[in-house]
Protein backbone atom coordinates (compact mmCIF):
# COMPACT_ATOMS: atom_id res chain seq x y z
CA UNK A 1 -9.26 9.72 -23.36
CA UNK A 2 -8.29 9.82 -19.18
CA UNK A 3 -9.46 7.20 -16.72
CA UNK A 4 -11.88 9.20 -15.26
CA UNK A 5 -13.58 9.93 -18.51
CA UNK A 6 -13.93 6.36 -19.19
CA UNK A 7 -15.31 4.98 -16.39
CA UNK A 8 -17.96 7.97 -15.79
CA UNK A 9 -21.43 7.45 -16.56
CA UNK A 10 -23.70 4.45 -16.83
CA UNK A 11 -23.01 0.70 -17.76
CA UNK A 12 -24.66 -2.48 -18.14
CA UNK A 13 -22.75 -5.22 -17.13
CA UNK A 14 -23.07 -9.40 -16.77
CA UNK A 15 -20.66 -11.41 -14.20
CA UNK A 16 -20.35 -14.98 -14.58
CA UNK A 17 -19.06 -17.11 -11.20
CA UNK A 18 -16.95 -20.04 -11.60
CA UNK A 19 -19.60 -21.50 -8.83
CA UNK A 20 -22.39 -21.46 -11.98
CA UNK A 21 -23.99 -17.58 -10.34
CA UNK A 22 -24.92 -15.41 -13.30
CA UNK A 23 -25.56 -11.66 -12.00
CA UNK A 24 -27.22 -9.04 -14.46
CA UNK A 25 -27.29 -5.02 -13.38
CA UNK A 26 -26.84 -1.89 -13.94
CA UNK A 27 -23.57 0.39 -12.82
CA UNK A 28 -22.93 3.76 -12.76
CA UNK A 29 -19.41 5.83 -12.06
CA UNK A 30 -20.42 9.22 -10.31
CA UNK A 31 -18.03 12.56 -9.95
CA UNK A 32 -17.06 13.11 -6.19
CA UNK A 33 -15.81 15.95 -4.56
CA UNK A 34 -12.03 15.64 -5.07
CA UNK A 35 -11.76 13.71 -8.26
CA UNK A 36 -12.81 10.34 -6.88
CA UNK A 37 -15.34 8.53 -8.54
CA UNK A 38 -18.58 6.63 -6.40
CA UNK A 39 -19.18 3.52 -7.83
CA UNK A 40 -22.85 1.82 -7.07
CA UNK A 41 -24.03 -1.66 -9.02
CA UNK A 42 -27.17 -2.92 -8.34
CA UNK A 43 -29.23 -5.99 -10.45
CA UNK A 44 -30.50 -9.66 -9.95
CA UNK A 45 -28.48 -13.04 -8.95
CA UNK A 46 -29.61 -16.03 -10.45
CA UNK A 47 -28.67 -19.14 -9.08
CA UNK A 48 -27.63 -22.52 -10.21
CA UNK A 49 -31.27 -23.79 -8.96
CA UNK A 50 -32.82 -21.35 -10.98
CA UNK A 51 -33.90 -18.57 -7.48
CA UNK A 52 -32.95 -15.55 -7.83
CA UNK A 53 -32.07 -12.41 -5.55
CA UNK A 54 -31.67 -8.84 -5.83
CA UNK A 55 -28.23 -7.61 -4.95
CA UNK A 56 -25.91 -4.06 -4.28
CA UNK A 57 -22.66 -2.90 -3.91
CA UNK A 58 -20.77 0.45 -3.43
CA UNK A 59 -16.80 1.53 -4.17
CA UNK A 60 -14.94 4.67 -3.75
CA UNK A 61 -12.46 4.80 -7.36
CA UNK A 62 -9.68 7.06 -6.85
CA UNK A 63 -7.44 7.76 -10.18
CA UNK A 64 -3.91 9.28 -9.61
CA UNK A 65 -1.99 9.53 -12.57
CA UNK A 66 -1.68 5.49 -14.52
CA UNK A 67 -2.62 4.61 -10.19
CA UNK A 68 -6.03 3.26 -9.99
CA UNK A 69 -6.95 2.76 -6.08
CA UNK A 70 -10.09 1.04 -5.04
CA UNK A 71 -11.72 1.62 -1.52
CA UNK A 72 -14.74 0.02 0.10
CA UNK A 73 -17.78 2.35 0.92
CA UNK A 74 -16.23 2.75 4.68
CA UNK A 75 -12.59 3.83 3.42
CA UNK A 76 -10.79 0.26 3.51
CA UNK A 77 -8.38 -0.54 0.64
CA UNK A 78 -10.07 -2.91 -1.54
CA UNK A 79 -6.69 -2.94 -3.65
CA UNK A 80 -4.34 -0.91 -5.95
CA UNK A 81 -4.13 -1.30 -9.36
CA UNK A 82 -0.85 -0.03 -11.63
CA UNK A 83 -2.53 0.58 -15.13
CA UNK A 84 -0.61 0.85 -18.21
CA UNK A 85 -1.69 2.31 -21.77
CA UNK A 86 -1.83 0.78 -24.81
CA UNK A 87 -3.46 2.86 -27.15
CA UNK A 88 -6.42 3.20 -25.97
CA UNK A 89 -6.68 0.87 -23.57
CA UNK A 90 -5.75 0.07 -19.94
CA UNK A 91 -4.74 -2.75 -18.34
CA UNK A 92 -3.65 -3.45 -14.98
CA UNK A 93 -3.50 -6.31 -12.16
CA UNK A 94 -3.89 -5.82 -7.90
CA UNK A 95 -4.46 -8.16 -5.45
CA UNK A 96 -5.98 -7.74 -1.89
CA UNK A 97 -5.94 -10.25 0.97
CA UNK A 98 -8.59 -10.41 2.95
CA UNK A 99 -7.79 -12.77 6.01
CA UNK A 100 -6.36 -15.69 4.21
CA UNK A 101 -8.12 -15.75 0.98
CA UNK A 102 -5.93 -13.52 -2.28
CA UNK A 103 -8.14 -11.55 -4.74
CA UNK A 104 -5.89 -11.30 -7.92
CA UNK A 105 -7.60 -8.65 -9.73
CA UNK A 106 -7.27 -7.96 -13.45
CA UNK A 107 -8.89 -4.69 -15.11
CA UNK A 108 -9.25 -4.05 -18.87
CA UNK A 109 -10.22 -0.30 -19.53
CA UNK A 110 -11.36 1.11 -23.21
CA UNK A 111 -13.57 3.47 -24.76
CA UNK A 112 -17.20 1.83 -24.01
CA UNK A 113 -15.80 -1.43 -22.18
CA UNK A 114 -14.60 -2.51 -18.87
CA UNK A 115 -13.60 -6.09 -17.89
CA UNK A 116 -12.98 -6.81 -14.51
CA UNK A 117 -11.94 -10.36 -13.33
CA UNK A 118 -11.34 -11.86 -9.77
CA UNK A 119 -9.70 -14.93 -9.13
CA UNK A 120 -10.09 -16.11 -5.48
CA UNK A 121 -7.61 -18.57 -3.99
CA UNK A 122 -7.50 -19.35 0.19
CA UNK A 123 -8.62 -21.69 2.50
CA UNK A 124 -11.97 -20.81 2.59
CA UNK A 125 -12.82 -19.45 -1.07
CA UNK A 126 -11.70 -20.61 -4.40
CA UNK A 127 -13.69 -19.29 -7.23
CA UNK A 128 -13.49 -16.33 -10.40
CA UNK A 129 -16.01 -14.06 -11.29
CA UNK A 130 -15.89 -12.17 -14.73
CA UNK A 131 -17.56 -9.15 -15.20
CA UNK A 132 -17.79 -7.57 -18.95
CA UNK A 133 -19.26 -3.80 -18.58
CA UNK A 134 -20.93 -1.86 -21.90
CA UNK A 135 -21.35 1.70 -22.07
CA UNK A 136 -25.31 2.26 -21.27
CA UNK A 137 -24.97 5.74 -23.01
């Protein structure tokens, strides 16, 4: 199965923060003109003091080839990712830097699973959030 087909369509995912956050939502990869794929998340933030918030967040995926390139909502690189296959999987690592702080990125990509893991290192940020995705459909 391609990239494209694995990621379209909707997921459930939870994302743990190093910083004790738990978030819980909903996901959904959606065809674009071109090939690229619109990613929106949306769900609830819970808090180490036990509040809670409702949050969102928008991507552009572009898949060229084994090249997965990920672009804020306005355009901006986010970062590029150089996936290899192993079976049927995909993994891959990017970074981005965004002033001083590095995002080292890792993605695992299978049939009905996505993984997605940022460690953050700078001056001003220093935490990792996992996310584990299942297939909604």
């Amino acid at each position: 199965m391609e990239l494209h087909d694995l990621l379209t369509g909707e997921w459930r995912f939870g994302r743990h923060a190093s910083s004790g956050e738990r978030f819980d939502g909903t996901a959904r990869f959606s065809p674009m003109p071109g090939g690229a794929l619109h990613y929106h998340e949306q769900g609830r933030i819970t808090f180490q003091n036990g509040g809670s918030s409702t949050f969102f967040r928008d991507y552009i995926y572009i898949i060229r080839d084994n090249l997965l390139t990920v672009q804020f909502q306005d355009g901006r690189l986010f970062h590029q990712v150089a996936l290899d296959r192993h079976g049927d999987e995909w993994t891959g690592a990017g970074h981005h830097l965004c002033v001083a702080d590095d995002y080292a990125t890792t993605y695992l990509i299978a049939p009905g699973r996505l993984r997605i893991t940022h460690d953050v290192a700078g001056p001003k940020k220093a935490y990792r959030l996992e996310t584990e995705y299942r297939c909604a459909g």
